[in-house]
Each structure stands twice: as structure tokens, then as C-alpha cells.
C-alpha atoms as a PDB file:
ATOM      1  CA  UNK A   1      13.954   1.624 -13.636  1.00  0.00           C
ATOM      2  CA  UNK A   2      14.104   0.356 -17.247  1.00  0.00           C
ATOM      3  CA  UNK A   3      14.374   3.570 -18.916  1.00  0.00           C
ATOM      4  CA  UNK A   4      17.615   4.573 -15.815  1.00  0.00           C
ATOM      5  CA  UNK A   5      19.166   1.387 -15.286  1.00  0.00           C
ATOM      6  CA  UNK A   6      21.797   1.878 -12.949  1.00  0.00           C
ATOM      7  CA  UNK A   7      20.353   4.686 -11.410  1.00  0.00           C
ATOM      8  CA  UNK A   8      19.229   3.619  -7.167  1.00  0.00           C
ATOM      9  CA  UNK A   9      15.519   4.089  -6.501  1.00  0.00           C
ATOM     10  CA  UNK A  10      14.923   4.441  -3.030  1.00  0.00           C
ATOM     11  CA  UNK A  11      11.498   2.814  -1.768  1.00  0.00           C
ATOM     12  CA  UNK A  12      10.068   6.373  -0.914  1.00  0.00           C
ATOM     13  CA  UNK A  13      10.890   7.236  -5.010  1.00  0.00           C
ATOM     14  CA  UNK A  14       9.172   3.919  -5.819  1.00  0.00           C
ATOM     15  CA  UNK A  15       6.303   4.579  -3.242  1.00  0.00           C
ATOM     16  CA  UNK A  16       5.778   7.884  -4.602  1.00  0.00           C
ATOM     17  CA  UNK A  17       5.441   6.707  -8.507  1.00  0.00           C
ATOM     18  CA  UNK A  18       3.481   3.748  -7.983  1.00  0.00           C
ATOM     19  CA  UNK A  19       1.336   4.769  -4.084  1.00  0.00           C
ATOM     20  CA  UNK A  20       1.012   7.878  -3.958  1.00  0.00           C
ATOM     21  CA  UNK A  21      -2.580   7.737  -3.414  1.00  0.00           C
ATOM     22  CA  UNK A  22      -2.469   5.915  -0.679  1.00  0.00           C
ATOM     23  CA  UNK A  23      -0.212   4.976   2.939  1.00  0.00           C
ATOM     24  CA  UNK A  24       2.435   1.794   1.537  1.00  0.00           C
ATOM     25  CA  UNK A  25       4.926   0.807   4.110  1.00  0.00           C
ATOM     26  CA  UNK A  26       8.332  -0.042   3.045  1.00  0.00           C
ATOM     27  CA  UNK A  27       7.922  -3.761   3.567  1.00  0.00           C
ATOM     28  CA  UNK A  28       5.360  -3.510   0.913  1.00  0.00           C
ATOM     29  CA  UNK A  29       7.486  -1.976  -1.742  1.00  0.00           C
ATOM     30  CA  UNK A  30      10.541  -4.815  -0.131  1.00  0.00           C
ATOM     31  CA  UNK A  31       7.752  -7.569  -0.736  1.00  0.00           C
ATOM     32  CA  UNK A  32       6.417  -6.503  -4.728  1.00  0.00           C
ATOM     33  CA  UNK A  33      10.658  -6.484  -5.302  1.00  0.00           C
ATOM     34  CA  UNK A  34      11.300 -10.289  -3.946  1.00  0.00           C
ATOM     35  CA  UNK A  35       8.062 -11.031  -6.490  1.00  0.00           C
ATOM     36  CA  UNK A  36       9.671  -8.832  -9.214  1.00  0.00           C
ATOM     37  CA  UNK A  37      12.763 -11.003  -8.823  1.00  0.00           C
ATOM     38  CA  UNK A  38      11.884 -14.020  -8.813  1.00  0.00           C
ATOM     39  CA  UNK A  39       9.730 -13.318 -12.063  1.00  0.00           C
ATOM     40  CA  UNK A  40      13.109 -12.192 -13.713  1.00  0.00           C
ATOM     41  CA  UNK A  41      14.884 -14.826 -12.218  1.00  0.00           C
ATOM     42  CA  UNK A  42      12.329 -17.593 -13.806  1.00  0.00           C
ATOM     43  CA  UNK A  43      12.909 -15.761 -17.238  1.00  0.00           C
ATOM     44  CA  UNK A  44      16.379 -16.402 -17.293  1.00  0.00           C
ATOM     45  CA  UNK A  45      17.854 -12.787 -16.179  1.00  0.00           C
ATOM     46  CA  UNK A  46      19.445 -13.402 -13.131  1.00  0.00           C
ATOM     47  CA  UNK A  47      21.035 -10.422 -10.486  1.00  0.00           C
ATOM     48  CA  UNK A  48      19.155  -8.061 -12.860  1.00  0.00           C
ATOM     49  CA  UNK A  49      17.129  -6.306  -9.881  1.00  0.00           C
ATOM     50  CA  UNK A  50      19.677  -5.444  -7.148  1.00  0.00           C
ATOM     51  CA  UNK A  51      18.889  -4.415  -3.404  1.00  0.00           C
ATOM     52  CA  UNK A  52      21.071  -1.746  -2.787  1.00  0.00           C
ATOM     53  CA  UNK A  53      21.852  -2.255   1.217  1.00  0.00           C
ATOM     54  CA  UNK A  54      20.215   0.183   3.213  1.00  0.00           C
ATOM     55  CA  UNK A  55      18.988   2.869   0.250  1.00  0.00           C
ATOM     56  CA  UNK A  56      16.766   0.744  -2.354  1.00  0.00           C
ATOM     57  CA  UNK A  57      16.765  -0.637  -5.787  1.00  0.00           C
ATOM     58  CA  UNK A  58      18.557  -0.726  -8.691  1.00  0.00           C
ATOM     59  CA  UNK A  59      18.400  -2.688 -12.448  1.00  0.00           C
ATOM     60  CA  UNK A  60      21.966  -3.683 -13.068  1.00  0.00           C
ATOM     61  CA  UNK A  61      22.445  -4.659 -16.620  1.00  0.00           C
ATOM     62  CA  UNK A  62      25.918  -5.102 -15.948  1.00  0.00           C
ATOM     63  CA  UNK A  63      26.029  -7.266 -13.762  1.00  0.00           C
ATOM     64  CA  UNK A  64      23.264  -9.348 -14.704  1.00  0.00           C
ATOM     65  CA  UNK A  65      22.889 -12.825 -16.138  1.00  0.00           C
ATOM     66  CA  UNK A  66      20.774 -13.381 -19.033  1.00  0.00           C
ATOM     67  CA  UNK A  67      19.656 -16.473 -20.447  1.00  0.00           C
ATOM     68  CA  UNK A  68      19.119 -16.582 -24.244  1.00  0.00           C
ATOM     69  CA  UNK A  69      17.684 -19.413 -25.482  1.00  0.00           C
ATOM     70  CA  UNK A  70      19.332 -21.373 -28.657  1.00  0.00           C
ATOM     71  CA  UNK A  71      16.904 -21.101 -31.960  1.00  0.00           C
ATOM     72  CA  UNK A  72      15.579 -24.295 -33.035  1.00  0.00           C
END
């Protein structure tokens, strides 16, 4: 997603480049994306990893909010 931001994953293209070894549902791939975000969240880049209603996935770098903290 980093190296394509922008570009809309669907959870069958994330299944197949992280699970393809084994069965994943799509809840699984829903649930590792709500940890995801709220890891990104925490670091201060907020609406960075967008659910894309119905399809997948996407890094938005447009849209996002990032937090840059002031040097010392």
C-alpha cells in the first residue's frame, strides 16, 4: 500500500499477499485494518488508512492528517 498509495486493495488482493498459504476470512483482513489504524492513528497520522465502502482499502496521503511534532 505504501509503495501505491491511492491505489484500492481489495481484501482478496490483501489476502492473497499476506495468506495465501492458508484459508483467512474477510473479517480477518477487516480486523488486522481496525488494528493498523488505530496504530497510525496513535502516531499522529490520522484518515491515512481509508475503508473504501464495499471494495477494500486504500492509504490516502491526501487526505490524511499528520502530526509533526515541534523540535525541542
Amino acid at each position: 500500500m505504501a509503495r501505491h498509495p491511492g491505489r484500492t486493495y481489495t481484501r482478496n488482493d490483501l489476502i492473497g499477499y499476506f495468506c495465501s498459504e492458508r484459508e483467512t476470512l474477510h473479517r480477518t483482513i477487516d480486523s488486522h485494518m481496525c488494528n493498523l489504524r488505530s496504530k497510525l492513528d496513535a502516531a499522529g497520522a490520522r484518515r491515512l488508512l481509508v475503508t473504501v465502502r464495499e471494495y477494500g482499502y486504500k492509504l490516502d496521503i491526501e487526505s490524511g492528517e499528520y502530526f509533526v511534532s515541534p523540535r525541542d
